[in-house]
Protein backbone atom coordinates (compact mmCIF):
# COMPACT_ATOMS: atom_id res chain seq x y z
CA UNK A 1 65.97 -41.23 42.08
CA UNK A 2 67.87 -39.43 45.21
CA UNK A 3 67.54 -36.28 45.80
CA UNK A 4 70.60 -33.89 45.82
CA UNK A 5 71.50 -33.17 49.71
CA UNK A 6 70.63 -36.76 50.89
CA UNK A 7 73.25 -37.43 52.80
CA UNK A 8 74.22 -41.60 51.56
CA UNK A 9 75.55 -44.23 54.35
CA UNK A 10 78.41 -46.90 53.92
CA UNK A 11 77.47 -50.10 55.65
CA UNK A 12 80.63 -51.85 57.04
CA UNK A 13 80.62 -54.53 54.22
CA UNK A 14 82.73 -51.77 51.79
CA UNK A 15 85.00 -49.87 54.32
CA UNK A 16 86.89 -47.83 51.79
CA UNK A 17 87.52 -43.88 51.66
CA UNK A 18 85.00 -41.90 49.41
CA UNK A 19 87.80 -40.68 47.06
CA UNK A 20 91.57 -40.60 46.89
CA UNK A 21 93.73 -38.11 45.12
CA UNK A 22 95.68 -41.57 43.85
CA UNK A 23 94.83 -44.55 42.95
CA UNK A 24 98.26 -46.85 44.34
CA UNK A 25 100.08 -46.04 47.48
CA UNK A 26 103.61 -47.37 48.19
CA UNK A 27 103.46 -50.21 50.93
CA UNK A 28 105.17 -47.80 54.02
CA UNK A 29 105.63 -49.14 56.96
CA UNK A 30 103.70 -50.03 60.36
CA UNK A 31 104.14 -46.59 62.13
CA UNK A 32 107.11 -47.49 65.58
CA UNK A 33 106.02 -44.50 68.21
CA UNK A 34 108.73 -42.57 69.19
CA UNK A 35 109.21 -39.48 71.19
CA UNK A 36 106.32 -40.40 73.54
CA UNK A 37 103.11 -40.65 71.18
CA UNK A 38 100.32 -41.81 72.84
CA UNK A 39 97.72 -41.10 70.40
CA UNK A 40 94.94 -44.10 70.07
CA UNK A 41 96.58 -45.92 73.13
CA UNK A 42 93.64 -44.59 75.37
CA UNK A 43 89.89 -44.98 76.00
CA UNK A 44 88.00 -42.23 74.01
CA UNK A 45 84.50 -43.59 74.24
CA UNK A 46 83.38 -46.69 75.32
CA UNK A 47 83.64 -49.09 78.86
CA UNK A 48 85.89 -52.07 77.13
CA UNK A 49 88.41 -52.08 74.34
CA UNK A 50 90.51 -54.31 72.25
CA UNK A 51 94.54 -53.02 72.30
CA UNK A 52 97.07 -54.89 69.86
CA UNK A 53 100.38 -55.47 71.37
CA UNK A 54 101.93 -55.13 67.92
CA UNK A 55 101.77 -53.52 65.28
CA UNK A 56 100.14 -55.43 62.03
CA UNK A 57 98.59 -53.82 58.89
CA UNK A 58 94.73 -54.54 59.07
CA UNK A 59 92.88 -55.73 55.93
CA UNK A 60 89.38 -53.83 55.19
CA UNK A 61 87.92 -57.53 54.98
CA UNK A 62 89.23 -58.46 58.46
CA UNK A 63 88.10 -55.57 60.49
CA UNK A 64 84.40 -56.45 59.10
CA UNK A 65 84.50 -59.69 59.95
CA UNK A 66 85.49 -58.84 63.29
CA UNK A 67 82.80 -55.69 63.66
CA UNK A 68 80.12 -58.70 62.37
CA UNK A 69 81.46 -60.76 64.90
CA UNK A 70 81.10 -58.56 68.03
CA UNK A 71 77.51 -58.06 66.90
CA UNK A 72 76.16 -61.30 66.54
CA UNK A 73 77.73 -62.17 70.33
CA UNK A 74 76.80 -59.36 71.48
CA UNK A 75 73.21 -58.76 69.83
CA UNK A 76 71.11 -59.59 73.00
CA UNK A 77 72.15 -56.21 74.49
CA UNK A 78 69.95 -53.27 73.23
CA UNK A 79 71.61 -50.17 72.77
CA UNK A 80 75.08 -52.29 72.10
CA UNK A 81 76.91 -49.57 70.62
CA UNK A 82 80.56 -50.84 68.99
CA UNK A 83 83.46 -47.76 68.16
CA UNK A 84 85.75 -48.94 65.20
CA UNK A 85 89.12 -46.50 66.25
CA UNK A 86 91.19 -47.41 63.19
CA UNK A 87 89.98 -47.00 59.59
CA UNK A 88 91.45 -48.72 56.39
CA UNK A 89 92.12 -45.90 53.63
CA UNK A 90 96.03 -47.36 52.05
CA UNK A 91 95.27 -49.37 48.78
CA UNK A 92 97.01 -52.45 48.72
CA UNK A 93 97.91 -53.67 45.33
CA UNK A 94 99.14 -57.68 43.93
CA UNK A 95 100.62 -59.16 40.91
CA UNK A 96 100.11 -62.58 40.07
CA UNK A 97 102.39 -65.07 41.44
CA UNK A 98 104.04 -65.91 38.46
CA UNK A 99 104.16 -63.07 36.23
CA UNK A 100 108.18 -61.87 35.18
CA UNK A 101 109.49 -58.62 36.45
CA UNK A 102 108.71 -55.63 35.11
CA UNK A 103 105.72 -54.18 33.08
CA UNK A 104 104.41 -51.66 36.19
CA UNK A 105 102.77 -51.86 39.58
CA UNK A 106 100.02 -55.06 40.45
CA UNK A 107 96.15 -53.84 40.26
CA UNK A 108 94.22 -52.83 43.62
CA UNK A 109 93.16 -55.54 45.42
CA UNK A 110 92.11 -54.63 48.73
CA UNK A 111 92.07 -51.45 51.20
CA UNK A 112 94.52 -52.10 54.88
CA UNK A 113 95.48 -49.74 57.41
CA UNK A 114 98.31 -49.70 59.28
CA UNK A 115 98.15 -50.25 63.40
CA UNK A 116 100.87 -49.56 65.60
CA UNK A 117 101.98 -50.93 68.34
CA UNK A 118 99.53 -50.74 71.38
CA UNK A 119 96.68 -48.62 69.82
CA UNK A 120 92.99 -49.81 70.71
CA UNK A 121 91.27 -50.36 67.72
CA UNK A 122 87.94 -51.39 68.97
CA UNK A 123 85.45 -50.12 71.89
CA UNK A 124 82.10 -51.47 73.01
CA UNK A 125 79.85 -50.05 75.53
CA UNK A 126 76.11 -50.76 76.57
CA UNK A 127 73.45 -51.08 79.37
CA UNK A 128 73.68 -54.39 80.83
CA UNK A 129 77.16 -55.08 79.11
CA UNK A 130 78.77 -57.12 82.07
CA UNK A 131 82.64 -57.58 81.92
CA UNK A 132 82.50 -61.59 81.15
CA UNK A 133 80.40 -60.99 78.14
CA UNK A 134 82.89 -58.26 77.04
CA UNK A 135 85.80 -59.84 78.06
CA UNK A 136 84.72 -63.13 75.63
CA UNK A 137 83.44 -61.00 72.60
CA UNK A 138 86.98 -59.57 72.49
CA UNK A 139 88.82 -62.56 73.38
CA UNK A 140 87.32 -64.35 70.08
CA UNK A 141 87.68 -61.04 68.32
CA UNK A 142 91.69 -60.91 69.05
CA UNK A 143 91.38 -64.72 67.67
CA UNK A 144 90.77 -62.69 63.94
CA UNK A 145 94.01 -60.43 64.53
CA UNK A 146 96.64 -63.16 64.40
CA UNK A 147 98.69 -60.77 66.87
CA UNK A 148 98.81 -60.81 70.70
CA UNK A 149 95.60 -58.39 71.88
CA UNK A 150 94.93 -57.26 75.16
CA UNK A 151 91.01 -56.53 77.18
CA UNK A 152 91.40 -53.10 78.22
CA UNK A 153 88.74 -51.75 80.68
CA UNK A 154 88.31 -48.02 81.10
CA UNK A 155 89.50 -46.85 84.52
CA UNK A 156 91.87 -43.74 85.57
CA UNK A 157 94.65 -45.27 84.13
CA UNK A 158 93.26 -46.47 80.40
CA UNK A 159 91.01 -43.18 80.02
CA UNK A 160 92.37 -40.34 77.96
CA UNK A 161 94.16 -37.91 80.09
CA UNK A 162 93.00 -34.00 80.04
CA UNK A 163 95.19 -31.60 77.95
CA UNK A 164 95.50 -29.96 80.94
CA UNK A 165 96.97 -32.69 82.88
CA UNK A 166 99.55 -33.65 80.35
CA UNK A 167 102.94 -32.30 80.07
CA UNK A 168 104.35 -29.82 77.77
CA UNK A 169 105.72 -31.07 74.71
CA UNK A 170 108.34 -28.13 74.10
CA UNK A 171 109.37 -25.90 76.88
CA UNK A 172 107.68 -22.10 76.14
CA UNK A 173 109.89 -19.74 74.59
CA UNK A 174 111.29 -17.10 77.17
CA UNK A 175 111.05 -13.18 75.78
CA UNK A 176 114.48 -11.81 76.27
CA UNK A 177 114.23 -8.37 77.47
């Protein structure tokens, strides 16, 4: 019997969100970035990445398969450590295919998330990770996608730029005197 306090793990097999306030979600979109977003399009924490150069909505089921995939090629590095950047909370609901109009919404069927354009949604980094090992893991992981993917290395260009560095969004407000 657990004990109250014990803090309980997912494994990757059910990537779902703990709880949701509703059940069914309406289908939305794939988010377009406009106005200069760049949130997701950078390396936050490991040496190579996997970018999509569209945007797709990513099944639950798919992003495991991939996630098992980059382990077993990569499971002769110790300390292999593998940074999922996109997570799957949007319930995706079906009806059969020949059931008449009408009579409500389908029932769940699996959990997606939506990916926009150019956003890395996987990282990998590791002692003794060379870049041809990397490059192949996430070569036969962009295989899974079904959308053009791109090998991203982390270098001044790909790494997350400081807050500092960046420019303002909105141009400070000037006290009239």
């Amino acid at each position: 019997m657990p004990k109250f306090g014990v803090q309980q793990t997912r494994g990757l097999q059910n990537l779902q969100p703990r709880r949701r306030k509703f059940k069914k979600a309406q289908k939305g979109r794939v988010p377009v970035r406009t106005g200069g977003s760049t949130k997701g399009n950078y390396m936050a924490f490991g040496d190579y990445g996997l970018r999509v150069k569209l945007g797709l909505r990513l099944p639950a089921k798919t992003i495991s398969a991939i996630h098992g995939m980059l382990k077993r090629k990569l499971k002769a590095i110790k300390g292999l450590k593998i940074w999922l950047r996109v997570f799957p909370d949007i319930p995706v609901t079906t009806k059969g295919t020949e059931v008449r109009m009408g009579k409500g919404k389908g029932a769940f069927d699996y959990y997606a998330c939506r990916v926009p354009k150019d956003k890395i949604i996987f990282e990998i980094q590791g002692p003794g990770l060379n870049t041809e090992m990397a490059k192949d893991a996430m070569r036969q992981a962009g295989f899974k996608l079904g959308v053009p993917t791109e090998f991203v290395i982390t270098n001044d260009e790909t790494r997350q730029p400081k807050k500092e560095d960046m420019p303002p969004t909105t141009i400070p407000f000037l006290q009239a005197k």
